[in-house]
Protein backbone atom coordinates (compact mmCIF):
# COMPACT_ATOMS: atom_id res chain seq x y z
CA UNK A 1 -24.30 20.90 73.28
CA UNK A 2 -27.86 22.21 74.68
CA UNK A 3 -29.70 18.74 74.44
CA UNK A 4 -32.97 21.04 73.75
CA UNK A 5 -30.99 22.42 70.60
CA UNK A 6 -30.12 18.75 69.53
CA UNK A 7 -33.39 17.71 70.06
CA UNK A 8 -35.14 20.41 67.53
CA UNK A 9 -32.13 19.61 65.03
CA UNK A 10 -33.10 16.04 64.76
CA UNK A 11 -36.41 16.35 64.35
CA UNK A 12 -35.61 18.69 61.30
CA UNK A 13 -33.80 15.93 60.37
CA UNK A 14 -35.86 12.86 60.71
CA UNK A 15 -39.07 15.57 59.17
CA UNK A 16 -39.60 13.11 56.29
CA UNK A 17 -39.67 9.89 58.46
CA UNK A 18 -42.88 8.08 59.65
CA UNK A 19 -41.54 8.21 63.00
CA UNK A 20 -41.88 11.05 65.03
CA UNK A 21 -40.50 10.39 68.45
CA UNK A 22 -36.76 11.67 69.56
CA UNK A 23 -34.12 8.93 68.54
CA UNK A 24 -31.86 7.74 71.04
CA UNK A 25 -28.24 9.12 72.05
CA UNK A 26 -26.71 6.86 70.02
CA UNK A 27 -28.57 7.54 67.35
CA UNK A 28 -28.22 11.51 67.27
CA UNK A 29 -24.64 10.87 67.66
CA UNK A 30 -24.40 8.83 64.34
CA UNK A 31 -27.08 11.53 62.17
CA UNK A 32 -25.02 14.15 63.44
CA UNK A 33 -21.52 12.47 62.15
CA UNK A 34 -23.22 11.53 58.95
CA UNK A 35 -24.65 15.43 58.12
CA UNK A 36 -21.25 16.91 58.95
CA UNK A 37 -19.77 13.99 56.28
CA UNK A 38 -22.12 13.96 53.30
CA UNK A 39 -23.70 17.56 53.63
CA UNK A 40 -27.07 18.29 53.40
CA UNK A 41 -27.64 17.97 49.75
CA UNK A 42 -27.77 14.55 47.84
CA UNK A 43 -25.45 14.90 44.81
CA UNK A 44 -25.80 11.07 42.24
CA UNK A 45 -22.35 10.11 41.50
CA UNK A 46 -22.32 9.84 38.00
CA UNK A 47 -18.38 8.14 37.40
CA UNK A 48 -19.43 5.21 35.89
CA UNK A 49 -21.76 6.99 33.21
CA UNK A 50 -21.82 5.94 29.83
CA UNK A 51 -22.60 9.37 28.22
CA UNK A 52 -21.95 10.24 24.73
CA UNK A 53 -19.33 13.34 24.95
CA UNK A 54 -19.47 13.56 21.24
CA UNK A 55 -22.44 16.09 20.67
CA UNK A 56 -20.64 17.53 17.32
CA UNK A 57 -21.34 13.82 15.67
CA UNK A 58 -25.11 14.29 16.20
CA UNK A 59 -26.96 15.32 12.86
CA UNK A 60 -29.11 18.06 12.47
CA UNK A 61 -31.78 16.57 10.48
CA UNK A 62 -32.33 14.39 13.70
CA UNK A 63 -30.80 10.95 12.25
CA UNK A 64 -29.31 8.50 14.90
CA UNK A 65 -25.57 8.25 14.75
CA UNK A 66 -26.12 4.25 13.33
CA UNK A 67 -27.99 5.97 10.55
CA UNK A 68 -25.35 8.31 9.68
CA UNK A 69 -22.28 5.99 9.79
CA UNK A 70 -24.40 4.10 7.28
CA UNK A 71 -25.08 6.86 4.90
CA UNK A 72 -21.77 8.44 5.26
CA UNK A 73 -18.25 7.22 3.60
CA UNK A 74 -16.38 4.91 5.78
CA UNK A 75 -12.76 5.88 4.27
CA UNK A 76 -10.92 6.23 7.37
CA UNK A 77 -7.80 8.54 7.75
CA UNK A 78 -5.34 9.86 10.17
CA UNK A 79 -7.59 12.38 11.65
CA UNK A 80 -10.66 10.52 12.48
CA UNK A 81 -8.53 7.94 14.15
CA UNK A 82 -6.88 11.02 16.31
CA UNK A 83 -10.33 12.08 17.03
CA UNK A 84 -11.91 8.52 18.20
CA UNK A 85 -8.35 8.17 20.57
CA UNK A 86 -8.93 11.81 21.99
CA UNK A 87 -12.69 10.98 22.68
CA UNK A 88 -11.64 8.00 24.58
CA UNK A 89 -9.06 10.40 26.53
CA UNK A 90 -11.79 12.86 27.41
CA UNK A 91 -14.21 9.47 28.91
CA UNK A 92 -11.38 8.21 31.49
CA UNK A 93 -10.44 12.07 32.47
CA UNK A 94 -13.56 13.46 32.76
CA UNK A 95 -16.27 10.64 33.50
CA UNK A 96 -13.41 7.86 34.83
CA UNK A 97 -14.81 5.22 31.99
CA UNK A 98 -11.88 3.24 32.32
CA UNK A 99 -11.22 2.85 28.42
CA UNK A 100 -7.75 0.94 28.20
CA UNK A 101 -8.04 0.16 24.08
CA UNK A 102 -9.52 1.66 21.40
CA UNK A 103 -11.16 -0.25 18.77
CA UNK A 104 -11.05 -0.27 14.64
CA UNK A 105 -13.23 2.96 13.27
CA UNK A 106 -14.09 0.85 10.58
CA UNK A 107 -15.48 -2.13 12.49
CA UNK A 108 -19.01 -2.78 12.90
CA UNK A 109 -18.86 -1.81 17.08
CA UNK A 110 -17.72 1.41 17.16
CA UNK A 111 -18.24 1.79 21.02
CA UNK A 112 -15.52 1.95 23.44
CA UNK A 113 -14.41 -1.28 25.39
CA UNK A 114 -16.33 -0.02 28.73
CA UNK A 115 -17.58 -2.98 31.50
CA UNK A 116 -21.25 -4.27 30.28
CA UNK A 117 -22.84 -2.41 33.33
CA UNK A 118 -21.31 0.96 32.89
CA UNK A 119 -22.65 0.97 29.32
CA UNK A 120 -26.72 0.18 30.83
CA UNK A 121 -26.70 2.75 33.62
CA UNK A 122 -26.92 6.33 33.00
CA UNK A 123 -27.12 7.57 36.14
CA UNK A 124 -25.38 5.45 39.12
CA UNK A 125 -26.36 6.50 42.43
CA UNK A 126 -23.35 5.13 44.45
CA UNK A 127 -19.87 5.17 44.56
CA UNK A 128 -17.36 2.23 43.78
CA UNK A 129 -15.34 2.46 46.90
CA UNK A 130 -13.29 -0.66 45.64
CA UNK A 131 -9.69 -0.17 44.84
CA UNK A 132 -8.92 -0.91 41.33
CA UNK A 133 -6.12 -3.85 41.35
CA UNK A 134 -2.59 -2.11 40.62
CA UNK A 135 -1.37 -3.67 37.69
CA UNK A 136 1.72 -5.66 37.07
CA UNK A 137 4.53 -3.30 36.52
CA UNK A 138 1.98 -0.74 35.29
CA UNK A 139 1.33 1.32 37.91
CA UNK A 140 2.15 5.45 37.80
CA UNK A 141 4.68 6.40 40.42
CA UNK A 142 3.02 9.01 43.39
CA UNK A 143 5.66 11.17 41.90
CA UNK A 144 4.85 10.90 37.87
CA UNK A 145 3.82 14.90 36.91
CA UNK A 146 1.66 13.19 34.21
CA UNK A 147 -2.15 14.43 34.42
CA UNK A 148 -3.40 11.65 32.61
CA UNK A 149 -4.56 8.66 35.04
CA UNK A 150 -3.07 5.55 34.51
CA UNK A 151 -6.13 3.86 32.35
CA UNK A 152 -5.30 6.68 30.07
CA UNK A 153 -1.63 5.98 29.72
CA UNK A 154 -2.04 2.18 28.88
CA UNK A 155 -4.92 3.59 26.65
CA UNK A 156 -1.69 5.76 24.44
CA UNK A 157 0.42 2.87 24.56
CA UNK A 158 -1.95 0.23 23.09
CA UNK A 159 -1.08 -0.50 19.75
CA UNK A 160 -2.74 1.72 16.74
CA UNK A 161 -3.96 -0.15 14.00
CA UNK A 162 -2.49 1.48 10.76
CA UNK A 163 -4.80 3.27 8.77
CA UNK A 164 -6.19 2.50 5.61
CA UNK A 165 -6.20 5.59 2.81
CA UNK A 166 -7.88 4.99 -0.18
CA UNK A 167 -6.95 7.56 -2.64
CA UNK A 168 -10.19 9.15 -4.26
CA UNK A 169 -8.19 10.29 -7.67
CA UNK A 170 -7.38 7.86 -10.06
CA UNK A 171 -3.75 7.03 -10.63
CA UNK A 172 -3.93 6.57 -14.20
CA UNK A 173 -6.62 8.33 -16.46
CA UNK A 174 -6.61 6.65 -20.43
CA UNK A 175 -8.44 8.12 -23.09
CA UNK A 176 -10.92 6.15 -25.06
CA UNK A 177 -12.35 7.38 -27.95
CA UNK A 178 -15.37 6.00 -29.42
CA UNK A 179 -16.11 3.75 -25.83
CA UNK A 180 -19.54 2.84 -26.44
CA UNK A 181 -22.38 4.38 -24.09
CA UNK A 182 -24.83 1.08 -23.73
CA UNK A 183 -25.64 -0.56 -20.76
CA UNK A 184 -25.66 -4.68 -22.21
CA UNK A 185 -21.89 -4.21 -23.51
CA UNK A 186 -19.07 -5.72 -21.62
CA UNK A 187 -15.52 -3.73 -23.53
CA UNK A 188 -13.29 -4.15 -20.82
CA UNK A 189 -11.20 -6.98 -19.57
CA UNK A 190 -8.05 -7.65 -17.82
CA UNK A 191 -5.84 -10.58 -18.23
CA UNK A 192 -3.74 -12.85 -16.08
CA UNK A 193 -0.61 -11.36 -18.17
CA UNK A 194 -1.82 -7.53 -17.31
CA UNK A 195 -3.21 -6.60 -20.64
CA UNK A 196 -6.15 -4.76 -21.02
CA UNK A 197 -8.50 -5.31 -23.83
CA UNK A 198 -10.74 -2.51 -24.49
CA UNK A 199 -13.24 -2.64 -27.69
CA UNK A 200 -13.48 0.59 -29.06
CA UNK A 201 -15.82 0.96 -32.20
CA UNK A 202 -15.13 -1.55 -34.63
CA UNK A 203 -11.63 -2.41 -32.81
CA UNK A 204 -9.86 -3.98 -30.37
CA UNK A 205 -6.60 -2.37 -28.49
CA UNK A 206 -4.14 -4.18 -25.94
CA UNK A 207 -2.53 -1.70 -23.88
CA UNK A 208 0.11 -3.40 -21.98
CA UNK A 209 0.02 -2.48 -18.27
CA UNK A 210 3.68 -3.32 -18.22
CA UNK A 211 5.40 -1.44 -20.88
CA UNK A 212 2.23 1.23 -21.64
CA UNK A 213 2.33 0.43 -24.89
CA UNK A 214 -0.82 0.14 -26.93
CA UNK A 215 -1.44 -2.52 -29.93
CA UNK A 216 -4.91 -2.97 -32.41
CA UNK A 217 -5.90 -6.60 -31.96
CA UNK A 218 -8.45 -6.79 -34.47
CA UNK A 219 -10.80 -3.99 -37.17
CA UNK A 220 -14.10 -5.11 -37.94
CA UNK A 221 -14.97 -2.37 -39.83
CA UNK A 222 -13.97 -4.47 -42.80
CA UNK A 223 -17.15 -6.74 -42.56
CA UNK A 224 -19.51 -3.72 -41.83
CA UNK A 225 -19.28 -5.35 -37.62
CA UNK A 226 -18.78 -3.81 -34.72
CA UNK A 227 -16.74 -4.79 -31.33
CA UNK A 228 -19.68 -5.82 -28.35
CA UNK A 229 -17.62 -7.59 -25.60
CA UNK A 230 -14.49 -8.75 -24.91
CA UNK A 231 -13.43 -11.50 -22.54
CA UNK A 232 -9.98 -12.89 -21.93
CA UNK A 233 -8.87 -16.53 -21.20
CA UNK A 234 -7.88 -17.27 -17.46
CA UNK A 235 -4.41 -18.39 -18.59
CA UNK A 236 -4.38 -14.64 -20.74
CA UNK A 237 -3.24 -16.15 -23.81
CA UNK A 238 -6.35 -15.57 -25.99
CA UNK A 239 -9.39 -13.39 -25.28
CA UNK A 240 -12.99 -13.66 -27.09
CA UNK A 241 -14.62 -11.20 -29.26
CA UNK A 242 -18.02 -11.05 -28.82
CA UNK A 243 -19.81 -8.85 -32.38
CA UNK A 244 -23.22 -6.54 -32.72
CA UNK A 245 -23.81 -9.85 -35.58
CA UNK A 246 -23.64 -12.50 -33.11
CA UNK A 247 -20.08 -14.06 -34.05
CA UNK A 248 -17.61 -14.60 -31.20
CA UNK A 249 -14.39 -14.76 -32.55
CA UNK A 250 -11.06 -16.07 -30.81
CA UNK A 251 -7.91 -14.51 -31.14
CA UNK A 252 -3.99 -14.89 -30.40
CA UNK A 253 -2.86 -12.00 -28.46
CA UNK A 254 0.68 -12.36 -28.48
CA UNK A 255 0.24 -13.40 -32.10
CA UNK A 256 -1.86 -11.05 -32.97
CA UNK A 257 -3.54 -13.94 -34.90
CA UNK A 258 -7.58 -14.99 -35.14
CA UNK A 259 -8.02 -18.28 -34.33
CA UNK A 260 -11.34 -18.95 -35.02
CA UNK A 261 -15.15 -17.37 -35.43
CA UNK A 262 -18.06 -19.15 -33.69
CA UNK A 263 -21.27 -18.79 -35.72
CA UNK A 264 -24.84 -19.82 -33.64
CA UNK A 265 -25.96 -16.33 -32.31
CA UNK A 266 -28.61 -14.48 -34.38
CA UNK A 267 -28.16 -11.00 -32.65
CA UNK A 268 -25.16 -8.98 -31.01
CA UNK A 269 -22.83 -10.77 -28.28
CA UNK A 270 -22.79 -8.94 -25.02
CA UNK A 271 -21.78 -11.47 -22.53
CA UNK A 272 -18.92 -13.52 -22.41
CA UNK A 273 -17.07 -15.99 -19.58
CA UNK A 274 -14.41 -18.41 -20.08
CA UNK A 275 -14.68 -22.04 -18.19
CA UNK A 276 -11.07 -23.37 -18.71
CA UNK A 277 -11.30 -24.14 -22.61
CA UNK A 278 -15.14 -23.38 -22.52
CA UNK A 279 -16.47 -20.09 -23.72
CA UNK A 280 -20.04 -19.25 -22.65
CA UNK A 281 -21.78 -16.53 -24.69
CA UNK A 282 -25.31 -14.45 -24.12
CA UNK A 283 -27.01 -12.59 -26.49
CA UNK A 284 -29.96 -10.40 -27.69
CA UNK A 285 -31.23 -13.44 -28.87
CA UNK A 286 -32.05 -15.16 -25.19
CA UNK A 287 -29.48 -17.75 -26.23
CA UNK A 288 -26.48 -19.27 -24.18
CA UNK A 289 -24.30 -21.01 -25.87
CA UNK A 290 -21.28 -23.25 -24.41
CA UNK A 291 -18.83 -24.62 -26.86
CA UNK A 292 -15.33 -25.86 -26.39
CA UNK A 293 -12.83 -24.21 -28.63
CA UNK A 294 -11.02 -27.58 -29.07
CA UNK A 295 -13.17 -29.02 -30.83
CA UNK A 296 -14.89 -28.20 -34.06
CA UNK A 297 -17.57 -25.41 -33.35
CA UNK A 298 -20.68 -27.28 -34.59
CA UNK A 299 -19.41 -30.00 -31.90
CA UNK A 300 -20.37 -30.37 -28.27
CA UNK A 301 -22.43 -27.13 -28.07
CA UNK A 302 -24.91 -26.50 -25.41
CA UNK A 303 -28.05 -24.22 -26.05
CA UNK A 304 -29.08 -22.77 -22.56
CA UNK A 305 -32.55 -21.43 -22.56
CA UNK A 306 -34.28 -19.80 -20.19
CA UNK A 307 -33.96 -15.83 -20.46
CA UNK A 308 -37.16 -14.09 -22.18
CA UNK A 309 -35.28 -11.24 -22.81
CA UNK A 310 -31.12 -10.17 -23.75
CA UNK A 311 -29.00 -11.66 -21.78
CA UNK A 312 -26.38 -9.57 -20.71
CA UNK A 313 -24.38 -10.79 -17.67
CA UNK A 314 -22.37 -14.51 -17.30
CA UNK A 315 -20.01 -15.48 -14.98
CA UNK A 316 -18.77 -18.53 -13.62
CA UNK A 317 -18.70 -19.36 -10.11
CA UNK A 318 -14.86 -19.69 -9.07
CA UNK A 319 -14.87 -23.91 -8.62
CA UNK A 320 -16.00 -23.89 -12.20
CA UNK A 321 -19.61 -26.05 -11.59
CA UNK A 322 -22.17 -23.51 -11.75
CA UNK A 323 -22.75 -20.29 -14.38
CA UNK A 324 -24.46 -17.42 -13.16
CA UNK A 325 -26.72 -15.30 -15.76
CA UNK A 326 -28.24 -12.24 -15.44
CA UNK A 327 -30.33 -11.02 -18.36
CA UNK A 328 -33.19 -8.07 -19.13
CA UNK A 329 -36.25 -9.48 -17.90
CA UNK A 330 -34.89 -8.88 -14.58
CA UNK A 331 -34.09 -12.48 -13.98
CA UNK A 332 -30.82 -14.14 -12.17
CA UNK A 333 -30.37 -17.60 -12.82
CA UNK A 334 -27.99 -20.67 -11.95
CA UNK A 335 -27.15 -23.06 -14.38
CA UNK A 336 -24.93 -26.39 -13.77
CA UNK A 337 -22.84 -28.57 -16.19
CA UNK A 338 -25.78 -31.20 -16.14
CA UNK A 339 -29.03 -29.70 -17.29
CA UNK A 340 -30.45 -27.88 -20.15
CA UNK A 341 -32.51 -26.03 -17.88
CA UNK A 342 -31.10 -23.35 -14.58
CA UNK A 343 -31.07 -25.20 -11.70
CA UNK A 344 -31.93 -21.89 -9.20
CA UNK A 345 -33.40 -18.99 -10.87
CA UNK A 346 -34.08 -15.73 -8.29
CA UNK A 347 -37.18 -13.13 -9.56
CA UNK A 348 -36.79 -10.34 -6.99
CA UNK A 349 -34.75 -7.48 -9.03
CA UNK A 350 -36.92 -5.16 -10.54
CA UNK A 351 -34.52 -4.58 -13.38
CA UNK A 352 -31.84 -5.54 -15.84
CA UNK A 353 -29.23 -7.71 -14.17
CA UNK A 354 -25.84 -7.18 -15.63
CA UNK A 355 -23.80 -7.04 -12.47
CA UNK A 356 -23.21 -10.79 -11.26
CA UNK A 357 -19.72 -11.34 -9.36
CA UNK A 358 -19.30 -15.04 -7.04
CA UNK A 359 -17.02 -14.45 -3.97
CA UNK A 360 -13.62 -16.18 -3.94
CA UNK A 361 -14.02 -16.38 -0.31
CA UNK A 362 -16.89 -18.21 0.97
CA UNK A 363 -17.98 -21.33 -1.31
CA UNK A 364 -21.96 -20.57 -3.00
CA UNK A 365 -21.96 -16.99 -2.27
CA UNK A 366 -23.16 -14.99 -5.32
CA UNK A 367 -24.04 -11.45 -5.75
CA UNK A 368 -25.79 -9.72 -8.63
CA UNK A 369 -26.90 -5.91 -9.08
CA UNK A 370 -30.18 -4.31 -10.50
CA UNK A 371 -30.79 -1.72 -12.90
CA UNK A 372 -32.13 1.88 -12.55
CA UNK A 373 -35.83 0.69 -11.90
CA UNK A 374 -33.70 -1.70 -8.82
CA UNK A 375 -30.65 -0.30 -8.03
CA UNK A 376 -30.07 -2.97 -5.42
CA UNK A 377 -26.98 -5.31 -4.35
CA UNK A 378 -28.54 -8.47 -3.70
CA UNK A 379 -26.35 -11.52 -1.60
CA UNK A 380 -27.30 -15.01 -2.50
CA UNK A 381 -26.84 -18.37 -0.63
CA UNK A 382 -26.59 -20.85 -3.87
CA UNK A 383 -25.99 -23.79 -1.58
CA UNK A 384 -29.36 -23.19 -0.02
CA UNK A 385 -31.11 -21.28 -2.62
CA UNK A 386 -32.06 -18.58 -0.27
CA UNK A 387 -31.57 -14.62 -0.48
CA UNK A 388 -29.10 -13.27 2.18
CA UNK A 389 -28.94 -10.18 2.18
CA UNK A 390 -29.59 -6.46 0.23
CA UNK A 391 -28.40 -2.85 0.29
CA UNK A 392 -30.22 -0.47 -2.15
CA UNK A 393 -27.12 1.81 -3.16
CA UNK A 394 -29.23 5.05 -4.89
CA UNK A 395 -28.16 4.44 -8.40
CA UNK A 396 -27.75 2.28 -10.79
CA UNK A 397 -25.57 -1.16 -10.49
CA UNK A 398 -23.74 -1.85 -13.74
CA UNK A 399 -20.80 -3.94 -12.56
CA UNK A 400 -19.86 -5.95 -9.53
CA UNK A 401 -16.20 -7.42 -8.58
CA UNK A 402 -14.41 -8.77 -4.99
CA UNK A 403 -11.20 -8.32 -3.94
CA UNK A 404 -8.73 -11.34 -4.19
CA UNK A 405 -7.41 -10.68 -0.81
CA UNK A 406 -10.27 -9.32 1.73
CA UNK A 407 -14.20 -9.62 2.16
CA UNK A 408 -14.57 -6.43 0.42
CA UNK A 409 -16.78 -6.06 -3.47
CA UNK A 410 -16.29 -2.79 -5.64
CA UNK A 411 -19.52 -1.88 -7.57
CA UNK A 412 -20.15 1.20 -10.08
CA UNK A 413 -23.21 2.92 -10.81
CA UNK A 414 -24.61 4.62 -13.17
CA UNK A 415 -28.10 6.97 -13.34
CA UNK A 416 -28.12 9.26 -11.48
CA UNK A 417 -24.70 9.32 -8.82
CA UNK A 418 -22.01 7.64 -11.85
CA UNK A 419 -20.28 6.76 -8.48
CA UNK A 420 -17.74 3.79 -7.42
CA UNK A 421 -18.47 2.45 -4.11
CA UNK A 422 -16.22 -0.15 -1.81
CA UNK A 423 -17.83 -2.08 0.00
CA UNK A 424 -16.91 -4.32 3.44
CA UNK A 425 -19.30 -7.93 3.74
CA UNK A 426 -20.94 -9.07 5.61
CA UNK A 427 -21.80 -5.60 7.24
CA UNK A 428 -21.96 -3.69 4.12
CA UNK A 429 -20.10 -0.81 5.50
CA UNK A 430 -19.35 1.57 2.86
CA UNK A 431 -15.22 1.99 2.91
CA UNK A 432 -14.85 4.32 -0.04
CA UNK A 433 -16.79 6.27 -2.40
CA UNK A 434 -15.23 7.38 -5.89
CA UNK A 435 -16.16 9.84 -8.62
CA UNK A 436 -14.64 11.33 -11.41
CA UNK A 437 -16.89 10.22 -14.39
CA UNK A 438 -19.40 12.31 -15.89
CA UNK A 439 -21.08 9.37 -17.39
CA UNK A 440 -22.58 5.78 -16.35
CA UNK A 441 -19.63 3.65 -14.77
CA UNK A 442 -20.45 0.86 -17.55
CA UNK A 443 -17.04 -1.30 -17.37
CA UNK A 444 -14.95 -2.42 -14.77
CA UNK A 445 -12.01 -5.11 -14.53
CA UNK A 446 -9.76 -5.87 -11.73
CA UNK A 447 -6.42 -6.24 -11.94
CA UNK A 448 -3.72 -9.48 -12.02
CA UNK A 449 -2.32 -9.15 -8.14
CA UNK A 450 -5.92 -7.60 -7.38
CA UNK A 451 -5.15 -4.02 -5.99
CA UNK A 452 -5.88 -1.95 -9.04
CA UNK A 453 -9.33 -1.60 -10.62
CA UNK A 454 -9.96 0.25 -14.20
CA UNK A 455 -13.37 2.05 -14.87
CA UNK A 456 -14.65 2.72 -18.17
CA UNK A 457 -17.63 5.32 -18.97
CA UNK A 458 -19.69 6.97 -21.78
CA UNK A 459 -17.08 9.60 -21.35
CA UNK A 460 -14.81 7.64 -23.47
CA UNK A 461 -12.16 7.77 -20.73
CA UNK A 462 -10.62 4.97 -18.25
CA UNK A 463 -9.52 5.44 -15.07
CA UNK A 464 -7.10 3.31 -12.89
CA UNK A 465 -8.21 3.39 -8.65
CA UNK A 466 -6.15 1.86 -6.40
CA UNK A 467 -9.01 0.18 -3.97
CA UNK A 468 -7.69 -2.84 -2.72
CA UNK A 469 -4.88 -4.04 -0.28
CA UNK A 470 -2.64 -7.24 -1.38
CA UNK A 471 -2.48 -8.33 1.68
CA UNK A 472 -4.62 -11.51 2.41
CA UNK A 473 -6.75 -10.90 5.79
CA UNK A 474 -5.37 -12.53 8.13
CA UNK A 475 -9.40 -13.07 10.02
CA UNK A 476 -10.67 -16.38 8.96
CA UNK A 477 -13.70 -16.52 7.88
CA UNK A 478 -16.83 -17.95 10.10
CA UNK A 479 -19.49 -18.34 7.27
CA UNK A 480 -21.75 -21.25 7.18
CA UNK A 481 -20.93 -21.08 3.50
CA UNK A 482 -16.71 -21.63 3.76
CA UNK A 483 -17.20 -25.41 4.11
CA UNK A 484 -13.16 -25.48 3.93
CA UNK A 485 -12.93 -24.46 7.10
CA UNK A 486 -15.04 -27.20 8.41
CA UNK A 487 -12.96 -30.28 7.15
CA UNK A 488 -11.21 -32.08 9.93
């Protein structure tokens, strides 16, 4: 080569350097190798970018896709498990991300399993010249007419988890005439035996979940009364009778027989909870009442005092020490077997609280719902007497309940959605979403082996959902509050 030609190349070359003089021979000889190798254009390598392929998931209205997962339903199916899988195809073929697994749809992380630095650099400006390790036994043959690499093969063969359908039509749909429209009344209760109790007017009807076939418990019609709540027994023997004249009255179901009527209320019964042989009552009246139907009725009775308004939701907390009550004046409080007076009381709904449910999974964990003026799910730390946590849900909270089996609570709702609503705690992920009444979702009751749910509205109809799995997760629980799991 003409070593005046060279010379006038190089310094084309080198025209952005500081230097100006002619480089040596060696030198030239090494540019020269390296143009004729790379080119003369500088093109990033961008393999190990992290870049969201999935431009049909963006929103129009310009939300972030972590503020539409949380608005949308999380009921996953078939398809959007496909879709998640052929995403993670389309990352290893087209941008080499390497994805071996792909995770849960329905888990809080719904990014790929990608190495911690792919996921921070957008644009990498060298390539990896490292040889991935071959794997044991894993390796694609030279000769495999596959077109998929082999990161995307082990990605087909890792094991799917099976997918969860929740069915968004009732199974079972009950008529229910004369099934009271008011937001204090509790009609509907499921037993250990799987009989429902549903107080219809001046009645009460068993409809046997078993055998479908429907009995009258009780008429108060006779007295000029009216049914008000209805709460059964945990052993399902007997169930209470709560009346719009402040009786509670104890009845026989098998025998079809009354046992008794507890006088002490001057206004209607809305609230019920059994405590072993205990029955707790709230009323218009502000009153609580504990008696103990084995003795007479004027005997051991406890006057709880506390609510300035109706009370109109009890419940008691699953090791049977503490009773939760909820009650108009927008007031949750905590009561123990001890005192006369609530041991915790919490002031931050801005509305009736009627929906009051204690988990069965981790030990002082309470939650309780607000009215239309609230509409909030609030978590509560009882041990601690501290708020935990709070989702406003848009509508409504009338009832609250948790599955036997997983971390998951159904609510209902009424003004203005009349929705049902399945939720996953702690990350209050919504799993389902349910509708079919045209009126406030007023009653709920789970069912004996706690899969089945039953709704009751204004629209005097009930409706059986299949929500819940009966299989017991298998993820134990790392809550502060499950002190069982700390015992050594």
């Amino acid at each position: 080569m003409d070593q005046d030609y060279e010379r006038r190349l190089l310094r084309q070359i080198d025209f952005h350097n500081v230097a100006d003089n002619v480089p040596s021979p060696s030198a030239s000889v090494n540019s020269l190798a390296s143009l004729h190798k790379t080119g003369d254009r500088f093109i990033p390598a961008r393999a190990g970018s992290n870049w969201s392929i999935n431009f049909h998931t963006i929103n129009e209205n310009g939300k972030s896709p972590n503020q539409n997962r949380k608005s949308k339903e999380a009921n996953s199916d078939s398809g959007k498990a496909d879709s998640v899988a052929y995403a993670a195809l389309l990352k290893n073929e087209l941008l080499g991300a390497g994805i071996e697994k792909v995770t849960d749809p329905q888990t809080e992380d719904r990014r790929f399993q990608m190495p911690m630095q792919e996921r921070s650099n957008l644009f990498r400006y060298a390539l990896n010249c490292k040889k991935a390790p071959a794997e044991d036994g894993n390796e694609i043959s030279p000769y495999s007419l596959s077109p998929l690499s082999n990161k995307s093969h082990k990605l087909l063969r890792s094991p799917r988890k099976p997918t969860r359908k929740i069915s968004k039509i009732p199974f079972k749909v009950l008529d229910a005439p004369e099934l009271q429209d008011d937001f204090y009344l509790n009609l509907v209760d499921w037993s250990a035996s799987n009989v429902l109790s549903v107080g219809l007017g001046a009645c009460v009807y068993l409809w046997s979940a078993c055998t479908s076939q429907v009995t009258r418990l009780c008429d108060l019609s006779v007295d000029g009364d009216s049914v008000t709540s209805v709460c059964w027994n945990e052993r399902g023997n007997l169930v209470a009778v709560g009346t719009h004249k402040g009786y509670v009255q104890i009845w026989d179901a098998s025998a079809g027989k009354k046992l008794t009527c507890l006088e002490g209320h001057s206004a209607r019964v809305g609230a019920l909870a059994w405590n072993a042989d205990q029955l707790s009552s709230g009323s218009r009246d502000r009153l609580i009442l504990q008696r103990d139907i084995r003795t007479p009725p004027l005997q051991a009775e406890r006057r709880l005092q506390g609510h300035r308004q109706e009370v109109c939701g009890l419940k008691w907390s699953p090791d049977h020490q503490h009773l939760a009550s909820g009650g108009n004046d927008n007031k949750l409080f905590v009561w123990n077997n001890s005192s006369l007076s609530p041991v915790q009381q919490y002031t931050e709904h801005l509305a009736a609280v009627k929906a009051i449910a204690w988990s069965p999974h981790q030990h002082g964990l309470l939650a309780s719902g607000g009215g239309t003026a609230d509409r909030c799910i609030r978590f509560w730390n009882t041990l601690t007497c501290q708020p935990l946590q709070c989702v406003d849900t848009g509508s409504q909270v009338c009832n609250l309940a948790w599955s036997k089996h997983a971390n998951e609570l159904v609510s209902t709702h009424g003004y203005s959605q009349n929705q049902i609503l399945v939720w996953k705690y702690p990350s209050l992920t919504q799993v389902a979403k349910l509708t079919g009444h045209s009126y406030r979702v007023l009653y709920l009751a789970i069912s004996p082996d706690g899969e089945a749910i039953v709704t009751g509205a204004g629209d005097e109809t009930l409706r059986f959902w299949n929500v819940f799995s009966k299989t017991r997760s298998t993820k134990e629980s790392k809550s502060v509050l499950n002190l069982f799991t700390r015992i050594r």
